[in-house]
Protein backbone atom coordinates (compact mmCIF):
# COMPACT_ATOMS: atom_id res chain seq x y z
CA UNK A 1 -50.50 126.70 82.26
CA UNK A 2 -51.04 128.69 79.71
CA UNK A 3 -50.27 127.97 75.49
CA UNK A 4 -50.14 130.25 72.39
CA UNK A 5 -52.16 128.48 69.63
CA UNK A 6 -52.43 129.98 65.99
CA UNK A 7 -55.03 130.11 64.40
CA UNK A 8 -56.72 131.97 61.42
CA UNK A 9 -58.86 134.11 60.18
CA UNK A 10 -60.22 134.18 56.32
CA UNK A 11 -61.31 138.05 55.19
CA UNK A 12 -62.72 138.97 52.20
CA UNK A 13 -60.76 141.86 50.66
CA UNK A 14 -63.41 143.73 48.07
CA UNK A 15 -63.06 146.84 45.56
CA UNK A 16 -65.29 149.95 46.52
CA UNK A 17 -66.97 150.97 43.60
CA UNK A 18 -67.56 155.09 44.08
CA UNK A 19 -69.54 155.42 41.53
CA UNK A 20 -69.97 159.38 40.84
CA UNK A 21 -66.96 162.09 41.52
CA UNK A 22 -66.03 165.48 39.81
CA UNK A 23 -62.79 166.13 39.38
CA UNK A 24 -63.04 169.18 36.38
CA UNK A 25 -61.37 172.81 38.08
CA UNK A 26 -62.54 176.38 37.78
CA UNK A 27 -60.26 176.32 34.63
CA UNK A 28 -63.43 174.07 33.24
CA UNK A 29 -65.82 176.69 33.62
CA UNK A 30 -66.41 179.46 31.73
CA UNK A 31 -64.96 182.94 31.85
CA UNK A 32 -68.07 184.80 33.59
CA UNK A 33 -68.72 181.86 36.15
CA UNK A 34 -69.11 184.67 38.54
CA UNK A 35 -72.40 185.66 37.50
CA UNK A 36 -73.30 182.22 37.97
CA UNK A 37 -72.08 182.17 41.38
CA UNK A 38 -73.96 185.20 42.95
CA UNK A 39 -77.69 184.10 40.87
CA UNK A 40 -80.99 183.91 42.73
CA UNK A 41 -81.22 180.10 42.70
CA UNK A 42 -85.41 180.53 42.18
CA UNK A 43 -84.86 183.03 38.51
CA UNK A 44 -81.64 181.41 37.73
CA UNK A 45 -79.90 184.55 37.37
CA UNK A 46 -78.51 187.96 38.88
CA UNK A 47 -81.89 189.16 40.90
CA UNK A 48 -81.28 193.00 40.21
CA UNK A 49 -84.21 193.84 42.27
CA UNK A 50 -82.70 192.36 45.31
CA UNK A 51 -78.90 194.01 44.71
CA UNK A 52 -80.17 197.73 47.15
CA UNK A 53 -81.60 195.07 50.02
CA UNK A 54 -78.37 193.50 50.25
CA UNK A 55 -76.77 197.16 49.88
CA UNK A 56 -79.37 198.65 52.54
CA UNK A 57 -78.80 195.78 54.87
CA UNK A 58 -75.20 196.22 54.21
CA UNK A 59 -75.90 199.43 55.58
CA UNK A 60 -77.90 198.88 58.24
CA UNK A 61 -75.41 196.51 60.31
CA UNK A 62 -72.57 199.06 59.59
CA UNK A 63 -75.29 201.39 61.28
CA UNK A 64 -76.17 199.37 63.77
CA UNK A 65 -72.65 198.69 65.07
CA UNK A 66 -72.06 202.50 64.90
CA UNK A 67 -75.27 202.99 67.04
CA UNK A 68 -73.86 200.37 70.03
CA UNK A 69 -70.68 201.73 69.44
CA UNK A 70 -72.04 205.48 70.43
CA UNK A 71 -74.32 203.83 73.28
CA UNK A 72 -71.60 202.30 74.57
CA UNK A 73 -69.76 205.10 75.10
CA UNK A 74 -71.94 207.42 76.58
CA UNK A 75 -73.41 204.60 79.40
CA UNK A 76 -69.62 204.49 80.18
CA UNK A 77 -69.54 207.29 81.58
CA UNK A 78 -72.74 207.27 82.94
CA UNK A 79 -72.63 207.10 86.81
CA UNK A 80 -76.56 205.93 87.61
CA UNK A 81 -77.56 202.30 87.76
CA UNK A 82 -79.47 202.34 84.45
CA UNK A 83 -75.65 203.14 83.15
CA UNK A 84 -74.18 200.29 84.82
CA UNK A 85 -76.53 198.04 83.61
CA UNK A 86 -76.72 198.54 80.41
CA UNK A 87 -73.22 198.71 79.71
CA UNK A 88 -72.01 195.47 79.66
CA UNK A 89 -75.10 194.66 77.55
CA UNK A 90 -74.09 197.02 75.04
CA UNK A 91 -70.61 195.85 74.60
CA UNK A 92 -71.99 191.78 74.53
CA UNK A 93 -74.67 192.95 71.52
CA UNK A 94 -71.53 195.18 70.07
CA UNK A 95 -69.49 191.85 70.58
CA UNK A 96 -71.91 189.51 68.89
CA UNK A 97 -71.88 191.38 66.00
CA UNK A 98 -68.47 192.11 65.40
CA UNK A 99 -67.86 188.54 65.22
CA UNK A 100 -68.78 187.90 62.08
CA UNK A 101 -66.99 190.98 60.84
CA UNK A 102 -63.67 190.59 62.49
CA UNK A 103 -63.83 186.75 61.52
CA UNK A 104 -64.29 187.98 57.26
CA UNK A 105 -61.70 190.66 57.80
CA UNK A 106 -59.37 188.46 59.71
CA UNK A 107 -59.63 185.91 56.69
CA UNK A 108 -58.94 188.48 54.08
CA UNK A 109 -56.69 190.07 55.71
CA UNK A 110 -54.50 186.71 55.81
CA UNK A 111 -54.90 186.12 52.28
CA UNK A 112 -53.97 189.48 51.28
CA UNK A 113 -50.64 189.14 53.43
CA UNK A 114 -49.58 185.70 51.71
CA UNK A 115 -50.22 186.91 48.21
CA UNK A 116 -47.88 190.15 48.83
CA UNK A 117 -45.45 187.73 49.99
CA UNK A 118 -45.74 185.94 46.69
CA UNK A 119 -45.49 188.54 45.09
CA UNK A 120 -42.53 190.37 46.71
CA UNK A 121 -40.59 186.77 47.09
CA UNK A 122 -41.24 186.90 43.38
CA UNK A 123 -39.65 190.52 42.30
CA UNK A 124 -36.65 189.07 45.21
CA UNK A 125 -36.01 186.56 42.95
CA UNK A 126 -36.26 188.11 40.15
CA UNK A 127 -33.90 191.05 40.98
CA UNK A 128 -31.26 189.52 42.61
CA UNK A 129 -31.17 186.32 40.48
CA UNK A 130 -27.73 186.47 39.51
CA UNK A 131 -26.09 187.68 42.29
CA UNK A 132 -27.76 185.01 44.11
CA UNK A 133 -25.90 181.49 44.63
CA UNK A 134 -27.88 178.31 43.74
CA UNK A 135 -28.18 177.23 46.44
CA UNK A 136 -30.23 181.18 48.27
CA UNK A 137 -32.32 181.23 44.73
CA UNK A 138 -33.76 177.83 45.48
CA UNK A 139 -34.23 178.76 49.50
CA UNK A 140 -36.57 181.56 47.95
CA UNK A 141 -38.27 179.32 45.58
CA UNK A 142 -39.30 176.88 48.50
CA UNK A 143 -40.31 180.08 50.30
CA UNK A 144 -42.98 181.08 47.48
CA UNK A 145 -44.03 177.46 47.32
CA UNK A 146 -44.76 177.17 50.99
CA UNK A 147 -46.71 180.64 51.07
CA UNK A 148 -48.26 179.32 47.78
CA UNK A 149 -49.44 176.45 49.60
CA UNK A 150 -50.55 178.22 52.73
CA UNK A 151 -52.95 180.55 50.12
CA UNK A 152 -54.68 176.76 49.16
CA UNK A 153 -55.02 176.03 52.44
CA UNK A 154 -56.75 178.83 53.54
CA UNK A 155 -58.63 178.71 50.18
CA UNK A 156 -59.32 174.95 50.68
CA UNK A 157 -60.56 174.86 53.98
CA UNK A 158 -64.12 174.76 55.73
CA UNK A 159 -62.93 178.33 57.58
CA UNK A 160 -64.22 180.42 54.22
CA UNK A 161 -66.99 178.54 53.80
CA UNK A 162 -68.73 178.63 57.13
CA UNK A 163 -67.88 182.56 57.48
CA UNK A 164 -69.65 183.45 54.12
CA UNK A 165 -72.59 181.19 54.72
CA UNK A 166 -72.68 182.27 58.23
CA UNK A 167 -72.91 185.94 57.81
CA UNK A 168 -75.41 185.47 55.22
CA UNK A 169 -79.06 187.31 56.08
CA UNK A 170 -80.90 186.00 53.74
CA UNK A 171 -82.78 182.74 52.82
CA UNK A 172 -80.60 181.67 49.60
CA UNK A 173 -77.57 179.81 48.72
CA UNK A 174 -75.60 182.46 46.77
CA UNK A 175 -73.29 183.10 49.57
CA UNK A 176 -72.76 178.88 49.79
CA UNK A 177 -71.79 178.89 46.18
CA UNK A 178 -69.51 181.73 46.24
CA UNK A 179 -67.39 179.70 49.18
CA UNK A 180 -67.48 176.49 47.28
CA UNK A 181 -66.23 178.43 43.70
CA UNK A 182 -63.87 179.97 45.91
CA UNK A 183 -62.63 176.24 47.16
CA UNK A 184 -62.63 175.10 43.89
CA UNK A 185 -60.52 177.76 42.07
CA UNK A 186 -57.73 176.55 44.06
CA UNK A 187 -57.71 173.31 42.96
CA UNK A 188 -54.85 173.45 40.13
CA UNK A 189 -55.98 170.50 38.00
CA UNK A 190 -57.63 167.42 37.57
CA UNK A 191 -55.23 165.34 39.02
CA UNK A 192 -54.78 167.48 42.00
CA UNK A 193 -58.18 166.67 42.69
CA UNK A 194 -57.94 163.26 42.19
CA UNK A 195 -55.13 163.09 44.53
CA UNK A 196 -57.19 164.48 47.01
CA UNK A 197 -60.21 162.20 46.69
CA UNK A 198 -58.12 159.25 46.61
CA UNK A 199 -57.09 160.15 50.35
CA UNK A 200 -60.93 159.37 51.37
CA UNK A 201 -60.55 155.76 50.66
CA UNK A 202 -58.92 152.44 51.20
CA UNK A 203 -55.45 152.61 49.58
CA UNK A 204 -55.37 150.25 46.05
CA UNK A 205 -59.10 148.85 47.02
CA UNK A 206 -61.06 151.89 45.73
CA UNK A 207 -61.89 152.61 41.76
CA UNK A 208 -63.90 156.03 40.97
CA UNK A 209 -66.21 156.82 38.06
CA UNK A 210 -65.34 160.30 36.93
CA UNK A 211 -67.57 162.39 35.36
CA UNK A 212 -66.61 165.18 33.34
CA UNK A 213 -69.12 168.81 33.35
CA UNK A 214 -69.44 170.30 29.62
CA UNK A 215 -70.43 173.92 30.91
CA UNK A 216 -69.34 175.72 27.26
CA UNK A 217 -73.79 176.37 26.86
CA UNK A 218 -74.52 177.49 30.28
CA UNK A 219 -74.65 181.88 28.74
CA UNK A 220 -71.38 182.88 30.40
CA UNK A 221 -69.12 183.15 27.20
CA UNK A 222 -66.29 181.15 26.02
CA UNK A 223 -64.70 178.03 28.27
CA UNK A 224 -61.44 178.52 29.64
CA UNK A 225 -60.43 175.35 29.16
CA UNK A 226 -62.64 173.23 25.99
CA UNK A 227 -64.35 170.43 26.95
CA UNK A 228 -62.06 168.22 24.20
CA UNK A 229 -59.19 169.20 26.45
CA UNK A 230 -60.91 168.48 29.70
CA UNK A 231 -62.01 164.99 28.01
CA UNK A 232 -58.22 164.39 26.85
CA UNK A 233 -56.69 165.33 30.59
CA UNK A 234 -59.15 162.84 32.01
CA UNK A 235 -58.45 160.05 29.53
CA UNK A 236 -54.94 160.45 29.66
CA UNK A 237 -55.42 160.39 34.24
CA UNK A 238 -57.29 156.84 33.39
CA UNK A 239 -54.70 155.52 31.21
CA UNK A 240 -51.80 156.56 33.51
CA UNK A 241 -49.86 153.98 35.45
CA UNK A 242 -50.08 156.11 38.07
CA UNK A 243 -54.06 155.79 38.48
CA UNK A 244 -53.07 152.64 38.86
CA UNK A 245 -56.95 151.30 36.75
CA UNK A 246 -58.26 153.61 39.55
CA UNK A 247 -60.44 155.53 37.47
CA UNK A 248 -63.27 155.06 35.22
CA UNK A 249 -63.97 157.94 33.12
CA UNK A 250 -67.27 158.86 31.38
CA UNK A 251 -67.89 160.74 28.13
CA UNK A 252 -69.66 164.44 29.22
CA UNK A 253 -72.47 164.54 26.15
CA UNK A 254 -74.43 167.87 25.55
CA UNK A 255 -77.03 167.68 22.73
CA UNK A 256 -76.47 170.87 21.41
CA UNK A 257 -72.80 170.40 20.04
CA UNK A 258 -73.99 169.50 16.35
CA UNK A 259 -71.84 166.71 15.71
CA UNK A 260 -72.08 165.50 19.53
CA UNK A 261 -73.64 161.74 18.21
CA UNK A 262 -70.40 161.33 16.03
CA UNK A 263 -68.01 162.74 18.91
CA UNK A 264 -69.59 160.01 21.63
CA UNK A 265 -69.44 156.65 18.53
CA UNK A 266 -65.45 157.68 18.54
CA UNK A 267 -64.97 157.79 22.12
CA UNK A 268 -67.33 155.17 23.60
CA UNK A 269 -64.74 151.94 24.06
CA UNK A 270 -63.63 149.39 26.26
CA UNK A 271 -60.04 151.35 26.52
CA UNK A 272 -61.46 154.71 26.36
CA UNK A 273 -64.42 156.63 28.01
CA UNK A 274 -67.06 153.46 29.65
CA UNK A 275 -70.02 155.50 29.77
CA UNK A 276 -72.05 158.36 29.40
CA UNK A 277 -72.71 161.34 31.57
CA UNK A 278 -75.54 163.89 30.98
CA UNK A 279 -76.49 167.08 32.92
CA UNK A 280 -80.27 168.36 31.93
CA UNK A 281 -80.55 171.18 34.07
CA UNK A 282 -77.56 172.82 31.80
CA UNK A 283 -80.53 173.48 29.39
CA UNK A 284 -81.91 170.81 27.40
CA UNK A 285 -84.28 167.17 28.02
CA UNK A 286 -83.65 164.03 28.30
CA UNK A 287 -85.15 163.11 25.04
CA UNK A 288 -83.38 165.81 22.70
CA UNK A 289 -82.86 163.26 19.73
CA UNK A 290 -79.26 163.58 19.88
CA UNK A 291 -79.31 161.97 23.48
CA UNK A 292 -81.77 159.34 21.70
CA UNK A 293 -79.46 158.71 19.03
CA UNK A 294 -76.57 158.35 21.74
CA UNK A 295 -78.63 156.16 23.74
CA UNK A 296 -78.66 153.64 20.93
CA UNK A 297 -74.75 153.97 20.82
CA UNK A 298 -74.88 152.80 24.39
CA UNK A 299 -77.08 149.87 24.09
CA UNK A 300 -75.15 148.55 21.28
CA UNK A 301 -72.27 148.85 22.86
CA UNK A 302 -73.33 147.99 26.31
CA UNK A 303 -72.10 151.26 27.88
CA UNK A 304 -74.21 152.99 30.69
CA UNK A 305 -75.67 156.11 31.04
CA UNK A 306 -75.48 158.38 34.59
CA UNK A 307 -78.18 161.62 34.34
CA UNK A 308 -78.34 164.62 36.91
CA UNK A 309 -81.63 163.66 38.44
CA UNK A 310 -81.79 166.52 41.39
CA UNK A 311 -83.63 169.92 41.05
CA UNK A 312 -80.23 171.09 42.48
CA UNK A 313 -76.76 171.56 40.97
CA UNK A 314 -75.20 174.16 38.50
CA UNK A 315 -77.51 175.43 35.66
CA UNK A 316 -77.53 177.86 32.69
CA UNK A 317 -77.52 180.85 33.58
CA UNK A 318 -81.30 182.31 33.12
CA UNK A 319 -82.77 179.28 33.43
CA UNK A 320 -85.48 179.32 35.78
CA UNK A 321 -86.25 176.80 39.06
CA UNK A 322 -89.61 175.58 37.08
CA UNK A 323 -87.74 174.92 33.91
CA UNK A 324 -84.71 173.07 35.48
CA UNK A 325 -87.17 170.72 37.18
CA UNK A 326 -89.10 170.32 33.88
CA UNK A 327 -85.94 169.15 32.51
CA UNK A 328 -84.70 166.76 35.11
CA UNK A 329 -87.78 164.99 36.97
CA UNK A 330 -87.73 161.78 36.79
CA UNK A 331 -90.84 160.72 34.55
CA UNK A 332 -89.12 162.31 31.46
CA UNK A 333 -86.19 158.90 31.78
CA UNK A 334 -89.83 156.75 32.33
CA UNK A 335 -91.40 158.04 29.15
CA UNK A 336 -88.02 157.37 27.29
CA UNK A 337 -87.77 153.87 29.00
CA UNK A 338 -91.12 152.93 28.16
CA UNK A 339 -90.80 152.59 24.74
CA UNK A 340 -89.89 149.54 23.18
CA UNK A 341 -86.74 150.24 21.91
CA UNK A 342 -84.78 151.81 24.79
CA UNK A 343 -85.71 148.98 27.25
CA UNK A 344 -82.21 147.75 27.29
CA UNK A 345 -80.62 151.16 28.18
CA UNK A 346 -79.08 151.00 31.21
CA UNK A 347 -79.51 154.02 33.06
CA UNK A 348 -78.59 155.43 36.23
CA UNK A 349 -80.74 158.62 37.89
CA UNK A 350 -77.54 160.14 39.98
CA UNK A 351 -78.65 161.56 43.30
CA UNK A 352 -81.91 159.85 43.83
CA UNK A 353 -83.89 162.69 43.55
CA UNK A 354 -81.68 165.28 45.80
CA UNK A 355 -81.52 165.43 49.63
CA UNK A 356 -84.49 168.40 48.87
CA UNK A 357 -86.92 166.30 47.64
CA UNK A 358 -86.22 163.34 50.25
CA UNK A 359 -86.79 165.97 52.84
CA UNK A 360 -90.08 167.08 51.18
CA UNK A 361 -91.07 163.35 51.35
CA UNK A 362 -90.35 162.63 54.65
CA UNK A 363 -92.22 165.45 55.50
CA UNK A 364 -95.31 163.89 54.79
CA UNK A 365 -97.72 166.66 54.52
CA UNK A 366 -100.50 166.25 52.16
CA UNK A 367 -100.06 167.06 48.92
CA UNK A 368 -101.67 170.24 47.37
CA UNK A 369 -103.75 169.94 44.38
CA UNK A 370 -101.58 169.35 40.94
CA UNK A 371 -98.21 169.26 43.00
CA UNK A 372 -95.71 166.79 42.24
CA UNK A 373 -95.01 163.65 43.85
CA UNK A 374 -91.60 163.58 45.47
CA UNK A 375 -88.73 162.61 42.74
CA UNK A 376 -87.75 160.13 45.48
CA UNK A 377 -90.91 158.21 45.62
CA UNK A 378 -90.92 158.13 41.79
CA UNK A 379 -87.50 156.78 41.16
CA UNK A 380 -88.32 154.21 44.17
CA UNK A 381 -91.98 153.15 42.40
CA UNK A 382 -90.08 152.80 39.00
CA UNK A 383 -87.04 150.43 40.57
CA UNK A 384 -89.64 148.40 42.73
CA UNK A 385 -92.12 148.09 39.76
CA UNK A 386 -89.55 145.76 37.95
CA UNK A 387 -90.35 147.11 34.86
CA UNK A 388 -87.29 148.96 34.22
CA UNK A 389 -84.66 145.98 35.08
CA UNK A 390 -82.17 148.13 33.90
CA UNK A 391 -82.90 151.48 36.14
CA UNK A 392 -80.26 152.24 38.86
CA UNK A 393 -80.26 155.43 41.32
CA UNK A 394 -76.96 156.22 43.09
CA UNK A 395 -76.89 158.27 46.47
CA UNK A 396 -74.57 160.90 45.68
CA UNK A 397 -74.23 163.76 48.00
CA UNK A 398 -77.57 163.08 49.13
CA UNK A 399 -77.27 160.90 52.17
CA UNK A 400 -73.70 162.85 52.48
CA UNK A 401 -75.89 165.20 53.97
CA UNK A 402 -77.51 163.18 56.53
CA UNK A 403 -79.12 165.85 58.63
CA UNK A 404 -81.63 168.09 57.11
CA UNK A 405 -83.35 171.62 58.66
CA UNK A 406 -86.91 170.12 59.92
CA UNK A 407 -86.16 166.44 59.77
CA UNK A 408 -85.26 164.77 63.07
CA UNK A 409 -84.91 161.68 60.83
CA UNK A 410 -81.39 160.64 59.52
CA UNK A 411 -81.37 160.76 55.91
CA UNK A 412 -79.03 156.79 56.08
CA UNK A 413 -81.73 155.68 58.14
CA UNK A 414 -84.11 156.37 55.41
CA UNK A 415 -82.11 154.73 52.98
CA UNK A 416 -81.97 151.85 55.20
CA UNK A 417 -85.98 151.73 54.59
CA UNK A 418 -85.71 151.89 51.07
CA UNK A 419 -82.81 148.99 50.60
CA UNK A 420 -85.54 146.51 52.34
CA UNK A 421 -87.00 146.37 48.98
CA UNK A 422 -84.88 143.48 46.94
CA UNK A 423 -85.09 145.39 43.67
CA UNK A 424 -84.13 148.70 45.10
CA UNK A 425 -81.14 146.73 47.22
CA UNK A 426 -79.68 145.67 43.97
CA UNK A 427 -80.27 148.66 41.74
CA UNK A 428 -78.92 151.39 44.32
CA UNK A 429 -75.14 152.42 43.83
CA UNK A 430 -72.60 153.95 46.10
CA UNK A 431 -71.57 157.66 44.87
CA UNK A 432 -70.33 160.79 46.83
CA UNK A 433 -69.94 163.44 43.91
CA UNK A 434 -66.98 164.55 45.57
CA UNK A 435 -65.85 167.37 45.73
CA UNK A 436 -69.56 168.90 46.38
CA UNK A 437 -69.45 167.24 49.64
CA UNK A 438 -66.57 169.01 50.45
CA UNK A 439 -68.36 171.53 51.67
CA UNK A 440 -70.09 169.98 54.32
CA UNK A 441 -68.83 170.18 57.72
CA UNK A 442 -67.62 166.61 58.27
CA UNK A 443 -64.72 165.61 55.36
CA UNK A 444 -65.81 162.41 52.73
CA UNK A 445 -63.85 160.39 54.52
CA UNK A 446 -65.97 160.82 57.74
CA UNK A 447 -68.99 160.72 55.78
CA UNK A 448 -68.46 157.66 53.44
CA UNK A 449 -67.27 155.89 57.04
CA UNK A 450 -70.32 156.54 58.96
CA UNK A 451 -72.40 155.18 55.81
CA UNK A 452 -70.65 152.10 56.23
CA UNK A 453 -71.08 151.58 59.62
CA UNK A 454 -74.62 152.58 59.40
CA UNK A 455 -75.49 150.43 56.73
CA UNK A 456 -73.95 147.53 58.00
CA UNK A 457 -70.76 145.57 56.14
CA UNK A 458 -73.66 143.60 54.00
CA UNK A 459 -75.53 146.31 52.64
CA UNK A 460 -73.14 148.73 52.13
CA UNK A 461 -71.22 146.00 49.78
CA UNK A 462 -74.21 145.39 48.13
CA UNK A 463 -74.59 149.20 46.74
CA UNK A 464 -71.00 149.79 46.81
CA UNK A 465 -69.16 146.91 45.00
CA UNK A 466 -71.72 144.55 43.83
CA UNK A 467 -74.44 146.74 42.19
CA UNK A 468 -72.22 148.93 40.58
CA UNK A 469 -69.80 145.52 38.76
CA UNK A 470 -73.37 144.63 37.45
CA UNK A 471 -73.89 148.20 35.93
CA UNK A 472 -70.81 148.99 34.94
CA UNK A 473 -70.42 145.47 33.36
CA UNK A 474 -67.43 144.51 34.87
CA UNK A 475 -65.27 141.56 34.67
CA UNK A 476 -64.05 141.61 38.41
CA UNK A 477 -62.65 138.13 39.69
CA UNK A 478 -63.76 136.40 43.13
CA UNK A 479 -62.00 138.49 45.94
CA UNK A 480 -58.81 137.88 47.32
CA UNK A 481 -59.12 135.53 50.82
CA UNK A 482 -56.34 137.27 52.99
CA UNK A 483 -55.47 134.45 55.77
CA UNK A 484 -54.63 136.38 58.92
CA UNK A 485 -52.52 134.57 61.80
CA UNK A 486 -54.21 135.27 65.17
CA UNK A 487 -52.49 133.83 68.46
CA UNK A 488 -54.54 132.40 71.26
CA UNK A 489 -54.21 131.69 74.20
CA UNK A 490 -55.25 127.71 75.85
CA UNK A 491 -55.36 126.96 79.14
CA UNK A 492 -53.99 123.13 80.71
CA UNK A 493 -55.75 122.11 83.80
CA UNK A 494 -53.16 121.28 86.33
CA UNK A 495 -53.86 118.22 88.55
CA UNK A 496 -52.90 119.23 92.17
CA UNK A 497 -52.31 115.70 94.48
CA UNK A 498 -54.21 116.36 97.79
């Protein structure tokens, strides 16, 4: 015989810290962004030189198709075996390379179509307004939503992105940033994105630290939308009931505004912005004496500091690959650490070096003469050393790109290595920088689960809600035991008589 027994089971329900996300629009940059967007990533701007090679090869594949085209007509007709033969290997090469053509034309060809039907829905309603009843008017007005909304799709999706950066010829990134500036445009504000990133994540058991991107010095002219305002939208998402305490936001600080020190003492607070957030390779060090003087701020205050620490990432524009690493590497926050009165700052080197310099690590070629030692094994000497108790590295977008051209190791099995160490395990903190990843072929959600399950339940609470309550300072209670019934089943010997 068989009995249901109840019994239960005691889980820990815990708060997932993501400790670095973006959620500033192409409204945020600045009005000539484009020139940003198509830069040679080594000179840091427009490469003139390089602009008739992408018009000659331009040129060439138009000629090229043109040439199988011809080829393939004339073998068509062609009644030897030579003829027959070569046919069908003409129209396969003509076919291969169509594909990426048809696939770009086929996209903006579908975008063109749903912005003419914006736009004619639009003069509709606009013409025929008061003839129209209520009840037509608002039909229409769904209409133009729903195209509307098909455009962000479109926009939104991986499709544009892996066209552009598959058509690409060349060895850079420009066509990679165009896609991604393309994704982001469509994003209508910070909220939006917000919305979206919330999505990734456990429902009411995830908080993000947003930080804001002060791009007004990057050379481009004026910001579309100021920084102040981009600072008072994000306050104003943090304070909202509807964040629901979700969100921690962070104070964007760029040296060069003059009164930049007074701006960060009246925003630094408990109910306001929690920490600091500064970008180097927008054109300025670590150690500018603002920054010191705001550094201070923080340690009196107890706020934290995050720092772009990856030779990656957006830069101003004309600022070369040498000078952005000058400005970022990681021994410039060691210098400022070392001295006596900044051993208190708490600091946080986002990015652990960049997925580029792991890779360049793991590599392990011998290192040429004066070449620098990978930022990766730098930040990871610094933590180990205990010397810096208050240095912390979060893996943003870097293991979110697990797989790496060359590397047959996984980028989470390396971190796996590296949290072996005790001090690293307890100074490493869980980031994505959403919505960068977003460009990666699996979503964040996909991502952010397979680090999880990688890492193991242990570890990956470690860096993702224990590390970052110490270095955000948090007063987080005990978490919630959730008692959950589970039925059994018991059996009862039966005693047959012989």
């Amino acid at each position: 015989m068989v009995k249901p027994t109840d019994t239960t089971d005691t889980i820990d329900e815990w708060t997932i810290y993501n400790c670095h996300i973006h959620t500033f629009t192409s409204k945020h940059s600045p009005g000539q962004f484009w020139w940003w967007v198509i830069s040679d990533a080594s000179r840091g701007k427009v490469n003139w030189i390089m602009i008739p090679v992408y018009a000659l090869a331009v040129y060439l594949y138009f000629r090229l198709l043109i040439f199988l085209t011809q080829t393939s007509n004339s073998l068509a007709v062609g009644a030897n075996q030579g003829a027959q033969i070569g046919y069908p290997l003409m129209l396969l090469g003509l076919l291969i390379l169509s594909i990426p053509l048809f696939l770009l034309v086929a996209l903006i060809i579908m975008l063109v179509v749903l912005v003419v039907l914006q736009v004619l829905i639009s003069l509709l309603i606009r013409m025929r307004s008061r003839r129209m009843s209520r009840e037509t008017n608002q039909q229409l007005t769904d209409l133009k939503n729903q195209v509307a909304r098909g455009r962000s799709r479109v926009m939104q999706s991986n499709w544009l992105y892996n066209v552009l950066v598959w058509i690409n010829p060349f060895r850079n990134d420009i066509f990679e940033r165009l896609a991604r500036f393309l994704k982001v445009s469509e994003q209508p504000t910070q909220w939006d994105v917000f919305e979206q990133v919330q999505l990734q994540y456990p429902e009411k058991r995830t908080v993000f630290v947003v930080l804001p991107m002060d791009m007004g010095f990057m050379d481009m002219g004026e910001l579309r939308i100021p920084i102040e305002k981009q600072h008072e939208e994000l306050l104003k998402m943090a304070q909202s009931p509807s964040s629901g305490g979700k969100i921690i936001p962070f104070y964007a600080a760029d040296p060069r505004h003059l009164d930049i020190v007074q701006r960060v003492k009246d925003n630094l607070a408990p109910d306001k912005f929690r920490g600091i957030k500064i970008y180097p390779n927008l054109g300025y060090r670590p150690d500018d004496p603002n920054l010191m003087e705001i550094y201070k701020l923080c340690m009196m205050g107890g706020f934290p500091v995050v720092t772009h620490c990856s030779p990656g990432g957006i830069w101003r524009y004309g600022l070369s690959r040498d000078v952005r690493r000058a400005n970022s590497r990681p021994e410039n926050y060691r210098d400022i650490l070392d001295k006596d009165e900044y051993r208190e700052l708490k600091l946080c080197l986002a990015h652990f070096g960049g997925a580029e310099e792991w890779a360049r690590h793991l590599k392990g070629r011998v290192a040429e003469e004066g070449e620098e030692v990978p930022w990766v094994r730098t930040i990871y000497d610094m933590i180990a050393s205990g010397k810096y108790p208050n240095l912390y590295a979060d893996i943003s977008y870097t293991v979110f790109t697990p797989k790496v051209s060359g590397l047959e190791l996984d980028l989470i099995d390396y971190l796996k290595v590296l949290l072996t160490h005790p001090r690293v395990r307890e100074r490493v903190l869980f980031g994505s920088d959403y919505y960068m990843v977003e460009r990666e072929s699996v979503s964040e959600k996909e991502a952010s689960l397979l680090l999880r399950s990688r890492l193991g339940e242990d570890l990956y609470k470690q860096i993702a809600h224990t590390n970052p309550i110490e270095y955000l300072r948090l007063n987080v209670p005990a978490p919630k035991k959730t008692v959950r019934k589970k039925t059994t089943t018991r059996r009862k010997a039966v005693v047959r008589g012989q």
